[in-house]
Protein backbone atom coordinates (compact mmCIF):
# COMPACT_ATOMS: atom_id res chain seq x y z
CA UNK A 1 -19.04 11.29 4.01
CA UNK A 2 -18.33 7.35 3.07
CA UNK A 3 -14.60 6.45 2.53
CA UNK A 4 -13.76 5.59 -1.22
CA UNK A 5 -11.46 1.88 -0.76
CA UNK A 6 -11.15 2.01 -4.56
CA UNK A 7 -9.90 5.43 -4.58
CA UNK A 8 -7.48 4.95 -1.58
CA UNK A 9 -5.60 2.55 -3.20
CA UNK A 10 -4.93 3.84 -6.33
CA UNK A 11 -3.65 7.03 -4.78
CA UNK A 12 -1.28 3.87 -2.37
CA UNK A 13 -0.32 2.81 -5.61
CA UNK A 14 0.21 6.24 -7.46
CA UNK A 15 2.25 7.85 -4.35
CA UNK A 16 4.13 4.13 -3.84
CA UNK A 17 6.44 4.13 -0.24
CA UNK A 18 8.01 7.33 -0.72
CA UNK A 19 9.91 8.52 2.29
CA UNK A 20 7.33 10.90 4.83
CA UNK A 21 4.83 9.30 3.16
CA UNK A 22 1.68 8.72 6.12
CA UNK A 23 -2.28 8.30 5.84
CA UNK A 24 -5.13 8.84 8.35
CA UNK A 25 -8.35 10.01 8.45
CA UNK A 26 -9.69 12.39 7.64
CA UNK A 27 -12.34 15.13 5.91
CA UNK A 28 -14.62 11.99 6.54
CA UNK A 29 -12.27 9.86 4.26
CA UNK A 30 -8.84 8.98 4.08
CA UNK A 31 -5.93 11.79 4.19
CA UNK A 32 -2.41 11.26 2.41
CA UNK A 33 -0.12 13.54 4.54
CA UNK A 34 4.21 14.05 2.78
CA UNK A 35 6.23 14.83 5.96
CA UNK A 36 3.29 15.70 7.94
CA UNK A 37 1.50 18.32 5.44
CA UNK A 38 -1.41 17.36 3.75
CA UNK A 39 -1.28 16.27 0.63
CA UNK A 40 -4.51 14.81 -0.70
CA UNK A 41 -7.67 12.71 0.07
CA UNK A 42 -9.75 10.22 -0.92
CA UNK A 43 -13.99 10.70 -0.05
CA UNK A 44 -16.50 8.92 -1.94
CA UNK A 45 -17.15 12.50 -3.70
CA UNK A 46 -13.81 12.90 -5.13
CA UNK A 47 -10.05 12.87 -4.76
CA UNK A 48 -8.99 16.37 -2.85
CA UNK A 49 -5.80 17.21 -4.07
CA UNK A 50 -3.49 20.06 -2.47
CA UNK A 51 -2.06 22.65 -5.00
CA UNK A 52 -1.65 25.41 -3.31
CA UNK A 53 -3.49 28.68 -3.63
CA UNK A 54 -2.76 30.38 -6.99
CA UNK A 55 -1.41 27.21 -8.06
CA UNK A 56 -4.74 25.63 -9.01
CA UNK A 57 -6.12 27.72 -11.92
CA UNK A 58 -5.05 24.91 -15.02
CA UNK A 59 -6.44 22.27 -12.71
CA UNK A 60 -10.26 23.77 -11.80
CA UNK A 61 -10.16 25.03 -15.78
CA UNK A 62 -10.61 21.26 -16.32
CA UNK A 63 -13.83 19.38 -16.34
CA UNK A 64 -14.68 17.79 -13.42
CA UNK A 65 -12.70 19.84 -11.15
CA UNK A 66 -14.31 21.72 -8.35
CA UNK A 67 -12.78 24.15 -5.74
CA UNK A 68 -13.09 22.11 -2.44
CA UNK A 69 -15.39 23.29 0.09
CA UNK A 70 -15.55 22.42 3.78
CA UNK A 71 -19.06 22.90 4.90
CA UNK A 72 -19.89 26.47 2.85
CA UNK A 73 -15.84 27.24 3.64
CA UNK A 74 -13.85 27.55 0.04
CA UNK A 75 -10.52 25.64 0.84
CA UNK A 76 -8.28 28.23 -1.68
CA UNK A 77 -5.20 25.82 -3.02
CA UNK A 78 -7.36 22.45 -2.82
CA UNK A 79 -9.20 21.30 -5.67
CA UNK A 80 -11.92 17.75 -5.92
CA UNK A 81 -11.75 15.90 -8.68
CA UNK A 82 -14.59 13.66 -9.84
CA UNK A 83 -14.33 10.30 -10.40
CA UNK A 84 -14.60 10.38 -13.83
CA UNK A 85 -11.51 12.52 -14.23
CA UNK A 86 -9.22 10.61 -11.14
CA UNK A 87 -10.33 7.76 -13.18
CA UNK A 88 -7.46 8.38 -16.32
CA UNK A 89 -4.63 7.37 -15.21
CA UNK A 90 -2.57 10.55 -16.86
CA UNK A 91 -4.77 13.56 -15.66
CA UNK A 92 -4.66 11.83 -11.86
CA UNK A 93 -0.87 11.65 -12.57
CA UNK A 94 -0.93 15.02 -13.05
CA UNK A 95 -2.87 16.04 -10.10
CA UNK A 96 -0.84 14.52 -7.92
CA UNK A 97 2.61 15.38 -9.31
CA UNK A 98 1.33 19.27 -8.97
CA UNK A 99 0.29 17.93 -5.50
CA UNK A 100 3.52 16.75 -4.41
CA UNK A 101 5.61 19.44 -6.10
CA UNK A 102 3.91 22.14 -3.97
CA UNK A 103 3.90 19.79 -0.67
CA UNK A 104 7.66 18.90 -1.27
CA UNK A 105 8.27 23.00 -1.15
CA UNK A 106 6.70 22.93 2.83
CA UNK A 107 9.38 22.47 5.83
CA UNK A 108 8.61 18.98 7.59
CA UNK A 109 5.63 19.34 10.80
């Protein structure tokens, strides 16, 4: 899987130089970890975004939003968005604040 530049730094932009804030990769792109839990990803097939599981019903109701898979694994609580919908700047905002409220709720690694 090719890494997304584009992608990356819109999410660098989006999650700014918040404290416990680290990258490295990752799911064969680049991983955005929030005090050492994941919280999402940038491939060249989508932004992966962490919400949890039963916290991601509203977002895979939307179009464009897939349950993330890991070979033929289902990762429950991590949805891919294409990049027509992490393209609008208000529905990735929303992704992502879902994202960090559940990550912010995890004790530091």
């Amino acid at each position: 899987m090719a890494r997304d530049p584009g992608l990356e730094e819109l999410l660098r932009d989006e999650l700014g130089d918040r404290p416990g804030l680290s990258e490295k990769s990752m799911f064969g792109g680049r991983a955005f970890l929030l005090n050492g839990n994941l919280l999402c990803g940038a491939r060249s097939d989508g932004m992966l975004v962490r919400l949890g599981k039963g916290n991601d019903g509203w977002a895979l109701a939307l179009p464009g939003v897939n349950q993330m898979l890991m070979g033929e694994r289902t990762m429950h609580g991590w949805v891919r968005a294409n990049a027509e919908l992490y393209g609008d700047d208000a529905l990735r905002r929303r992704l992502l604040d879902a994202a960090l409220v559940y990550v912010e709720s995890l004790p530091a690694k």
